[in-house]
Structure formats: structure tokens, C-alpha cells
C-alpha atoms as a PDB file:
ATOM      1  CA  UNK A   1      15.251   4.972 -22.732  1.00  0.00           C
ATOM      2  CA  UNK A   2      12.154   4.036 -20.589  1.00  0.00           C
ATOM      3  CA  UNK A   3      13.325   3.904 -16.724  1.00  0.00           C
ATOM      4  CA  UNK A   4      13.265   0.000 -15.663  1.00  0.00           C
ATOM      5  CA  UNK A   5      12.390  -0.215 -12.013  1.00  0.00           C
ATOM      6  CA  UNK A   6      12.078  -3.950 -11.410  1.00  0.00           C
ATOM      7  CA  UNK A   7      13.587  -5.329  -8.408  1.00  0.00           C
ATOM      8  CA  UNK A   8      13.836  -2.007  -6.753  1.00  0.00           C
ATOM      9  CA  UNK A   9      11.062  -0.083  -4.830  1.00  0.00           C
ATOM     10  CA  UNK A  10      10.709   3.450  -2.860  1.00  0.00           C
ATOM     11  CA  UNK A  11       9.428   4.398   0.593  1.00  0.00           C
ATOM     12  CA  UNK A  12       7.611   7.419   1.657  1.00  0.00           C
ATOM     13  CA  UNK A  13       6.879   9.305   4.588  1.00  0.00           C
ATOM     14  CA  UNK A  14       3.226   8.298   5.450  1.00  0.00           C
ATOM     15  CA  UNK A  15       1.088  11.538   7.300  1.00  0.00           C
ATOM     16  CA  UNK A  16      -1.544   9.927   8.971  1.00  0.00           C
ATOM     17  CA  UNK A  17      -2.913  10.529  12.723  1.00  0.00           C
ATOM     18  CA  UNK A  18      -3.205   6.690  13.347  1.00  0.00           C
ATOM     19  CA  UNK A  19      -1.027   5.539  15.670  1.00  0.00           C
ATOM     20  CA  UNK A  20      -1.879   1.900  14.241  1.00  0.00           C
ATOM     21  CA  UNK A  21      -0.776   3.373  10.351  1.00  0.00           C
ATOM     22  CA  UNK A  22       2.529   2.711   8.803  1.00  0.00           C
ATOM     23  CA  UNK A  23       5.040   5.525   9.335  1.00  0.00           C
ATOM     24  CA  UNK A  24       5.975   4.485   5.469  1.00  0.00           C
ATOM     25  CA  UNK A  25       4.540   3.583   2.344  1.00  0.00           C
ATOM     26  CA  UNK A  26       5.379   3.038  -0.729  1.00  0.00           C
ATOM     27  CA  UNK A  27       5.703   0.197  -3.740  1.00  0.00           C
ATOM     28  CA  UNK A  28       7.825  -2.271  -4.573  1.00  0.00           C
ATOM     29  CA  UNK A  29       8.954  -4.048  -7.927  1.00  0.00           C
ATOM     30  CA  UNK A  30       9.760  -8.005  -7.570  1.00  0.00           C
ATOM     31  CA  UNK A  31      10.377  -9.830 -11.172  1.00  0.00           C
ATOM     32  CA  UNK A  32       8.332  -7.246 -12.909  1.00  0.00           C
ATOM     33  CA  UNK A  33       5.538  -8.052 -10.342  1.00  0.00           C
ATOM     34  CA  UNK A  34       4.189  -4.628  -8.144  1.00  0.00           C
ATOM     35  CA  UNK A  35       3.650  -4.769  -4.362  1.00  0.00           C
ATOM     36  CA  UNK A  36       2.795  -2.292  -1.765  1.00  0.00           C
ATOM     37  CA  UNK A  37       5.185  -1.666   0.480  1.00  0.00           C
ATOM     38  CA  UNK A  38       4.438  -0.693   4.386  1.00  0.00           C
ATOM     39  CA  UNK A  39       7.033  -0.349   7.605  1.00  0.00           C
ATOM     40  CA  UNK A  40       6.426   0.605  10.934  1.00  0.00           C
ATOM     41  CA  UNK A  41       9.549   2.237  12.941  1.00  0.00           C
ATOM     42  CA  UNK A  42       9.589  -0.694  16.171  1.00  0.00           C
ATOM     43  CA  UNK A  43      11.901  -0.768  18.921  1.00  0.00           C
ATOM     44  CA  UNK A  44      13.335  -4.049  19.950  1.00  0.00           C
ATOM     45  CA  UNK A  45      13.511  -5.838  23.769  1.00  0.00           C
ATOM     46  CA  UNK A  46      17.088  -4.630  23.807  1.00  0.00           C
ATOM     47  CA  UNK A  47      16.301  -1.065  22.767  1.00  0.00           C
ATOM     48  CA  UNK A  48      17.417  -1.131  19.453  1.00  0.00           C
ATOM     49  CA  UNK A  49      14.917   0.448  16.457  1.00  0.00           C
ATOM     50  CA  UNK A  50      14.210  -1.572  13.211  1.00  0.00           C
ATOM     51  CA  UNK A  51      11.831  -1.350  10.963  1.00  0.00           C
ATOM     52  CA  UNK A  52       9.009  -3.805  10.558  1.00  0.00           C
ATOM     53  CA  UNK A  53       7.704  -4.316   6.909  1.00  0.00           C
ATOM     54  CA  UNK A  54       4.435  -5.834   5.339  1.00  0.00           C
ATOM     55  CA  UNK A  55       4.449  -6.550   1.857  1.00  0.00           C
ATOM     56  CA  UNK A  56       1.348  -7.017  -0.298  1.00  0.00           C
ATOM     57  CA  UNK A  57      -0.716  -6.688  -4.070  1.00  0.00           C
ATOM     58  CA  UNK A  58      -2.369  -3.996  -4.701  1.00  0.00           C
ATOM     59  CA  UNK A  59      -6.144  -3.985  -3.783  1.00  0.00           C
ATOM     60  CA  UNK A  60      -7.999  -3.877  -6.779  1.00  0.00           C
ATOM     61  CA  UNK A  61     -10.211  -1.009  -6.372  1.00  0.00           C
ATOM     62  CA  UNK A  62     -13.656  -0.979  -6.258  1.00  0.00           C
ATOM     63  CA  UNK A  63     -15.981  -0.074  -9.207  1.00  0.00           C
ATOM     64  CA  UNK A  64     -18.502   2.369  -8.101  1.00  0.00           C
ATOM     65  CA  UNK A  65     -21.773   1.149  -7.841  1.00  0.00           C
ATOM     66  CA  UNK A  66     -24.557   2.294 -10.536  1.00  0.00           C
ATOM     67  CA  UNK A  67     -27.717   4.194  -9.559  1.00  0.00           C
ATOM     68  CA  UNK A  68     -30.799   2.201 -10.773  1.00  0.00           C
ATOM     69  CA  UNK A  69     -32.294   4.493 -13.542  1.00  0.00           C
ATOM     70  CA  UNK A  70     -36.133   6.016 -12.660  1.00  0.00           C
ATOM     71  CA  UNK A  71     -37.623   3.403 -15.644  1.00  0.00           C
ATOM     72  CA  UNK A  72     -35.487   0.534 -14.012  1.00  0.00           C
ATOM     73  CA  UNK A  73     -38.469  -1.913 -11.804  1.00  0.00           C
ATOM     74  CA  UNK A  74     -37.524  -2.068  -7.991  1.00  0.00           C
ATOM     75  CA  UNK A  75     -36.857  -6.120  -8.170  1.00  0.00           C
END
């Protein structure tokens, strides 16, 4: 049996020198719909951490772009 992951998602540690980056990342499952997943660890006016999240769709990712061939004209 195939694992079903829908309304469920997963958070990992994110390495990254930017102090702007999320400290995790990860993906989420709504309705059978996938979303990146992104908190940063935030501490409140009364002192207290929490987590602030940013949800998204994945970017589609860019097709890499062709080389004109030698025999292709310049316009």
C-alpha cells in the first residue's frame, strides 16, 4: 500500500548563512494539493518564541535556455 500523505506535511532544518532565510523548509500536502512550506523561529514583544510560517506553490522551474545552433541566422 502506497503511503498517502495528504493533509500532512514535514519540516526540515534549513543550512543556509542568510540571516533573512527560513530556519525551516519543507512541503506541505492540502486536499491532495502540494505547497512549500517555510518558518522562521521569531520572538514575540513579550519574549515568547513562535514560529512564523509562509506557505506557497511550488515555482515552476525554469527550462534552460537553448544555444542558437552555428547555421541558425542572428535575427
Amino acid at each position: 500500500m502506497e503511503y498517502d500523505n495528504t493533509n500532512s506535511g514535514v519540516l526540515f532544518k534549513n543550512e543556509s548563512d542568510n540571516e533573512k532565510a527560513p530556519a525551516y523548509k519543507g512541503k506541505l500536502n492540502v486536499d491532495g494539493t502540494e505547497y512549500q512550506l517555510a518558518a522562521w523561529i521569531k520572538t514575540g514583544k513579550s519574549g515568547q518564541k513562535f514560529m512564523s510560517l509562509k506557505v506557497e506553490l511550488p515555482k515552476p522551474k525554469a527550462e534552460p535556455k537553448q544555444q542558437p545552433l552555428e547555421d541558425d541566422p542572428p535575427f
